[in-house]
Protein backbone atom coordinates (compact mmCIF):
# COMPACT_ATOMS: atom_id res chain seq x y z
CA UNK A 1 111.02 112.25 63.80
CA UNK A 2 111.24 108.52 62.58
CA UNK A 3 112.75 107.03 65.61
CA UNK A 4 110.27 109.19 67.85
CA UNK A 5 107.60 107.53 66.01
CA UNK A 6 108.89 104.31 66.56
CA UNK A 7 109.50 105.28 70.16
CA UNK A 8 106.01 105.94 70.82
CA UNK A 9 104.67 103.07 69.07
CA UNK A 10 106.92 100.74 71.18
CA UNK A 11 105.84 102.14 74.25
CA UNK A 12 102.25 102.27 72.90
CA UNK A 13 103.12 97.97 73.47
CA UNK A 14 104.52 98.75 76.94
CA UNK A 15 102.45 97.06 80.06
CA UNK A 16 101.87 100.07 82.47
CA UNK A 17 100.71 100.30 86.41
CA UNK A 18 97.07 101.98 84.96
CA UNK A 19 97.10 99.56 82.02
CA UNK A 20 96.71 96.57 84.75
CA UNK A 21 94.08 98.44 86.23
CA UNK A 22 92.41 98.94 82.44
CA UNK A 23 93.01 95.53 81.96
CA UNK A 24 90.82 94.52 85.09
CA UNK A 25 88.10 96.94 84.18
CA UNK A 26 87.51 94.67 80.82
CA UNK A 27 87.52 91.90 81.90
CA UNK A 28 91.12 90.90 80.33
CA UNK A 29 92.98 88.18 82.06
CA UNK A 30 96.51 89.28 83.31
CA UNK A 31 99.89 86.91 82.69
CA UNK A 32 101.94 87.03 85.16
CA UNK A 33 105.67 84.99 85.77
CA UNK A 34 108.46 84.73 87.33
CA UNK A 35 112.11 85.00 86.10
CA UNK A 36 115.80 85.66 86.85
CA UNK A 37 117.92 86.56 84.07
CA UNK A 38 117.59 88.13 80.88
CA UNK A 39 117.48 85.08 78.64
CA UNK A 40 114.37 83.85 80.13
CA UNK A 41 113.02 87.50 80.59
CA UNK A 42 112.93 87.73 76.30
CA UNK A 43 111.48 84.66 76.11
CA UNK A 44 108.46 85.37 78.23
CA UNK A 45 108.45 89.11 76.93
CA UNK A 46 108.19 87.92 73.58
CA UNK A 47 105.02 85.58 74.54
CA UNK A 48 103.00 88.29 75.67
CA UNK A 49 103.71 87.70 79.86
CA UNK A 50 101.98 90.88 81.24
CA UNK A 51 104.07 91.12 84.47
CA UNK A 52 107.34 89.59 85.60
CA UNK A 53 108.13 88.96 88.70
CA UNK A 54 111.87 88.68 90.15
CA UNK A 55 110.51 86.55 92.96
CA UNK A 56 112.67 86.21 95.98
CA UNK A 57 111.52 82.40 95.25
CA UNK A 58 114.93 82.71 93.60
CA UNK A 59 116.68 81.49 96.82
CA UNK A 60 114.48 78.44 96.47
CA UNK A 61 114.66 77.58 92.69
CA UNK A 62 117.97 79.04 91.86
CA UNK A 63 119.76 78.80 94.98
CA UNK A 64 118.16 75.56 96.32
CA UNK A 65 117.46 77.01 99.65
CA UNK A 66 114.45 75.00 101.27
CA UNK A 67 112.67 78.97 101.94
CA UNK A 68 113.32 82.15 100.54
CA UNK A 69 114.31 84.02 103.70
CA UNK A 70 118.51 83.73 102.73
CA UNK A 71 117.54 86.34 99.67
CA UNK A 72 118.80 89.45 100.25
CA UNK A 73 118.90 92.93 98.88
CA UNK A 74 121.44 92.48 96.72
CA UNK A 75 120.60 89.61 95.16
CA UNK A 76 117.38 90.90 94.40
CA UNK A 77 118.77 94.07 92.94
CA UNK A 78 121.27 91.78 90.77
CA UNK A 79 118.47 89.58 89.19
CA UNK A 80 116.31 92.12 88.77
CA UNK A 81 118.38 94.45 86.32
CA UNK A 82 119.37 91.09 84.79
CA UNK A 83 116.02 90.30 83.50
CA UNK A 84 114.86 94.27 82.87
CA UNK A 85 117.91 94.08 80.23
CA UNK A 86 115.73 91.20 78.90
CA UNK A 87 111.94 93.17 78.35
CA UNK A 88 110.62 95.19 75.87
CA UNK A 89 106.89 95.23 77.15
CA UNK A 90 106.32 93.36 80.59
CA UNK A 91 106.10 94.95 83.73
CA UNK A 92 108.94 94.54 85.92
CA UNK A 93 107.65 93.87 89.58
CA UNK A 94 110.65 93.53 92.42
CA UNK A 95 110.24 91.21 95.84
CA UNK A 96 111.28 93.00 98.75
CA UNK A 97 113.66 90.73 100.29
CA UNK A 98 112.93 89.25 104.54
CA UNK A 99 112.89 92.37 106.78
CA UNK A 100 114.08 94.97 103.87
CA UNK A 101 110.17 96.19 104.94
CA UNK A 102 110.64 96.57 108.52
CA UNK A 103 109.64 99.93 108.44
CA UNK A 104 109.08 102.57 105.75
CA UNK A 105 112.44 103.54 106.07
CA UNK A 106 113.81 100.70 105.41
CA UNK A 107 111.21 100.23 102.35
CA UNK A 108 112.04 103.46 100.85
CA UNK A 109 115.76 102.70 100.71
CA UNK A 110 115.13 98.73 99.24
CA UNK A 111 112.72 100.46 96.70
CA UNK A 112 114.86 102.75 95.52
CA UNK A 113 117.73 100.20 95.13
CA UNK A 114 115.31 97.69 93.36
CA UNK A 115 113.86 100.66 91.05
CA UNK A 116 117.00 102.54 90.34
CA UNK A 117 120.14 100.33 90.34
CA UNK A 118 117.39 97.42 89.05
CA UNK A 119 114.92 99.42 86.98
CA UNK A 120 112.00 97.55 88.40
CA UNK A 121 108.83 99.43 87.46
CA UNK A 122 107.01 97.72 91.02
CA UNK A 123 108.05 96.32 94.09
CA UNK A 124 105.95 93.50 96.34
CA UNK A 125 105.66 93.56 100.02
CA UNK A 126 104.09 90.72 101.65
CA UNK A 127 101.38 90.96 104.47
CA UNK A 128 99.37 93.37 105.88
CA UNK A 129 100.11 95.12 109.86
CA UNK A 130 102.79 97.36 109.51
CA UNK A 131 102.78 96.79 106.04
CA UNK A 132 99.73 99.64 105.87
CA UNK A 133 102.17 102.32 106.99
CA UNK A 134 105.16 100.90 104.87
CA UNK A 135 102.77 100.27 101.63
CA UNK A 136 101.31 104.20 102.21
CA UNK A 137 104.96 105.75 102.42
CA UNK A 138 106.29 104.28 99.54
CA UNK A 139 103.08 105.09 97.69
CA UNK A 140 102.83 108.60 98.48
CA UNK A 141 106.58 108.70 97.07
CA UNK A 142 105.02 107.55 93.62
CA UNK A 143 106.71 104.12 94.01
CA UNK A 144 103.78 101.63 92.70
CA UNK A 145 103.53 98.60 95.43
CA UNK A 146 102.08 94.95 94.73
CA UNK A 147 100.53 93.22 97.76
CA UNK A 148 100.94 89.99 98.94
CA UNK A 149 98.29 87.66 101.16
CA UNK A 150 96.93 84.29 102.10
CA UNK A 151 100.44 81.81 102.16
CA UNK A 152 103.18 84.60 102.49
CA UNK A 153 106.39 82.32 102.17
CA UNK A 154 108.55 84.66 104.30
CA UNK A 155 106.23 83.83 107.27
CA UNK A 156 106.53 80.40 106.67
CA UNK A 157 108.37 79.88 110.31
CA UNK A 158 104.96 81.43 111.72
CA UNK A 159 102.45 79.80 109.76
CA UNK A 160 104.20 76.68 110.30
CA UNK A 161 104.76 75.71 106.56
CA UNK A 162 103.18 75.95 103.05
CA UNK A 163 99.81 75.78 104.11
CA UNK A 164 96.34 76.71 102.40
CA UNK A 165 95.13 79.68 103.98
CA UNK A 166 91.65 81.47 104.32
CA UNK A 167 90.21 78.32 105.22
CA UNK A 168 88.40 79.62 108.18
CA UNK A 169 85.46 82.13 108.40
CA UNK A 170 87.27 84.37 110.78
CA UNK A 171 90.93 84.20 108.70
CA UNK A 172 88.76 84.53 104.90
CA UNK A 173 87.34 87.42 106.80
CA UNK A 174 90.47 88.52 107.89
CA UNK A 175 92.30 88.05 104.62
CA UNK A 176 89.49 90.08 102.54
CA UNK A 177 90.00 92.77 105.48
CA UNK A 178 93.57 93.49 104.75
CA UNK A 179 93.35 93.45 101.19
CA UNK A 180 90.92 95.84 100.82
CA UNK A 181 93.20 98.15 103.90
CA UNK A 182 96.21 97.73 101.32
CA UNK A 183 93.83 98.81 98.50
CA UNK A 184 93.25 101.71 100.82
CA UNK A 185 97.08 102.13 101.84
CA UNK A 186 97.66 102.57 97.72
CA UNK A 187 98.91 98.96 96.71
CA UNK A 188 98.22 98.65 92.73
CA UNK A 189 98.33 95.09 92.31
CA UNK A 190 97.32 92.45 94.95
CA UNK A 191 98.74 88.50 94.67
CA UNK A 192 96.63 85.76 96.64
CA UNK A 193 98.74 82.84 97.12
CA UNK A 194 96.82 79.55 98.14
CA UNK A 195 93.47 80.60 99.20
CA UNK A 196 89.80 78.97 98.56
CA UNK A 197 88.71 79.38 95.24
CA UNK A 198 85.22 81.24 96.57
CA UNK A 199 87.42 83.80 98.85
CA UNK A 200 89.86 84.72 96.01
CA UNK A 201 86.73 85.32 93.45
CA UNK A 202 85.27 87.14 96.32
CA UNK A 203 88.15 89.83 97.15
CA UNK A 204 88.63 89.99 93.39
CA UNK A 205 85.27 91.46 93.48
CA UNK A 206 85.56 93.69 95.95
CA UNK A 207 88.54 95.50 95.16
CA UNK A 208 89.28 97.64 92.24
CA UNK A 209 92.90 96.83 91.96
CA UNK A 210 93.89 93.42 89.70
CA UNK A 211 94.41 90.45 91.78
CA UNK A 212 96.10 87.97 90.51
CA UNK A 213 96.10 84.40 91.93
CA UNK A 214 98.56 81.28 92.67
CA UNK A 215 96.05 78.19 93.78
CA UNK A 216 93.74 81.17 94.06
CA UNK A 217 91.16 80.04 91.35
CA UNK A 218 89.95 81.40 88.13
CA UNK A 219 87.84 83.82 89.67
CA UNK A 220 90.94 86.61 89.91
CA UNK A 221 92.06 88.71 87.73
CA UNK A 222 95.22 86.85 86.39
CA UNK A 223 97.20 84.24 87.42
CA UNK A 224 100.94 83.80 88.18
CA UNK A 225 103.21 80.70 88.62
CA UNK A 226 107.23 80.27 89.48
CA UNK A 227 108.94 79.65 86.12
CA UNK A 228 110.79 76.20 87.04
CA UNK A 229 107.31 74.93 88.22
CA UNK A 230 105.44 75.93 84.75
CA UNK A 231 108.94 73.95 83.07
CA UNK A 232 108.06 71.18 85.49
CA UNK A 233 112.16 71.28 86.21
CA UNK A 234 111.76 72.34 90.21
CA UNK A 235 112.92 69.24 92.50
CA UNK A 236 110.75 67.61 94.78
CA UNK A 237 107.26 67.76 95.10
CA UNK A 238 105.47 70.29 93.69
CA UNK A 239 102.02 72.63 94.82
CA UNK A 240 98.73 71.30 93.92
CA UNK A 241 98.06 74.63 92.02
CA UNK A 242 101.00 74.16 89.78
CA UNK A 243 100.94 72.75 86.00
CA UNK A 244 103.41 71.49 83.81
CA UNK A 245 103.20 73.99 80.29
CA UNK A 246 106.44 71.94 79.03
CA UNK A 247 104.55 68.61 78.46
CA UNK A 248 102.20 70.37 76.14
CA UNK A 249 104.54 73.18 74.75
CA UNK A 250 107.30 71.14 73.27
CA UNK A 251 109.83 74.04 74.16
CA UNK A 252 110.38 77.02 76.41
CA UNK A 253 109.01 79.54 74.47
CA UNK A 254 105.98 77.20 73.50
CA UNK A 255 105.52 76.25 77.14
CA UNK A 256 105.06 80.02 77.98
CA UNK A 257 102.92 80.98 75.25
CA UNK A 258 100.79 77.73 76.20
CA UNK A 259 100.30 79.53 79.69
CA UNK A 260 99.42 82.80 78.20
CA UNK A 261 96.82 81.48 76.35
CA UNK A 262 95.61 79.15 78.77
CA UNK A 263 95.34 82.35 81.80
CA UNK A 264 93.83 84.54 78.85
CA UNK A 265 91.59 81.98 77.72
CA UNK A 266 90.15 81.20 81.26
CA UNK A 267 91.64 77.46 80.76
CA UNK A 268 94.02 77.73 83.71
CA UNK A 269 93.77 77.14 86.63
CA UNK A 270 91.32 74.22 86.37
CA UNK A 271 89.21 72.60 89.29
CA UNK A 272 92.18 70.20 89.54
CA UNK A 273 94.38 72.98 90.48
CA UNK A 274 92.28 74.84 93.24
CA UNK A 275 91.22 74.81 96.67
């Protein structure tokens, strides 16, 4: 009976699919990061990170590709049960790697892969399209999907770069048009990735799922940055929308708890780090 009650209390802790929504619905600020193995994973679990996110940015940051398009299932199935074996209380979202969403076929299999053999509780899809039919038959399956708009980095070939997005009335228009079609198509959670500041408050608005923002503004629902960025330890230049937590921190674990605060707080992002 102890260890039930101890059971329940943990999970009592645990970040759920409905507790985002809950979350949204008061007004709470969601925490959201990246990571790739299990050491980091404790150390953001322990600061009170709502959501983690085994990006496929990992073929960027960890495998120094210049894109993330060389990630593939595998990886993304390795790195993810890495970093579960590292939480207590986040939510475990899962990228689906370039093309594993071709079609819901394809989808169902990645998911399954990412949720079983990975023990994500979430997978992200990026776009919109035929991303309607894939997001709706993973959905109905009761596997919870995150959405992905504005800057989608595995279209970076077609958008020709890392490029604000949303900057134009008809592609805002278009952009709040397919979030709120994925809303429809079941998606839980919805990530804007740079988009105007006014656009991102206004689709946050609008739909009753979280969104959560990267050089999105402070008008969504949470916020979530690549881990090496927050360290300030990713080569090269880095996004506009990204801020250094380690300068302030003093350590790791201080440097994540800075950001938790900061998102919960409504400190971060500042005007300095919008569009």
């Amino acid at each position: 009976m102890y260890g039930r009650e101890n059971q329940l209390r943990a999970s009592s802790r645990k970040i759920t699919v409905p507790g985002l929504t809950a979350m949204k619905r008061r007004g709470e600020k969601i925490a959201m990061l990246t990571a790739y193995d299990a050491s980091f994973a404790t150390v953001l679990d322990a600061a009170g990170v709502d959501v983690i996110l085994v990006g496929d940015s990992l073929g960027m940051v960890i495998n120094g590709d210049s894109n993330t398009l060389s990630v593939t299932l595998e990886n993304e199935v390795y790195h993810t049960g890495a970093v579960a074996r590292g939480l207590e209380n986040a939510l475990l979202v899962a990228d689906m790697p370039f093309l594993a969403d071709r079609d819901s076929a394809h989808a169902i299999e990645a998911a399954g892969q990412l949720m079983s053999r990975g023990r994500a509780s979430m997978v992200k899809v990026e776009g919109a399209g035929h991303i309607l039919e894939v997001a709706a038959a993973l959905s109905t399956r009761g596997i919870p999907v995150c959405g992905h708009l504005g800057l989608t980095p595995q279209s970076v070939h077609k958008l020709g770069g890392y490029r604000v997005q949303g900057k134009t009335k008809e592609s805002a228009e278009r952009i709040l048009s397919d979030a709120l079609d994925l809303q429809l198509a079941g998606v839980d959670l919805l990530v804007l990735e740079c988009v105007p500041s006014d656009l991102a408050a206004s689709v946050a608005k609008k739909l009753a799922i979280p969104v959560i923002g990267i050089g999105a503004g402070p008008g969504c629902d949470g916020q979530v940055l690549v881990l090496h960025d927050l360290l300030g330890v990713t080569p090269g230049t880095r996004p506009r929308f990204c801020k250094n937590f380690l300068e302030s921190g003093g350590s790791v674990a201080g440097a994540v708890g800075l950001f938790v605060k900061e998102v919960k707080e409504g400190l971060f992002p500042s005007r300095e780090h919008c569009y």
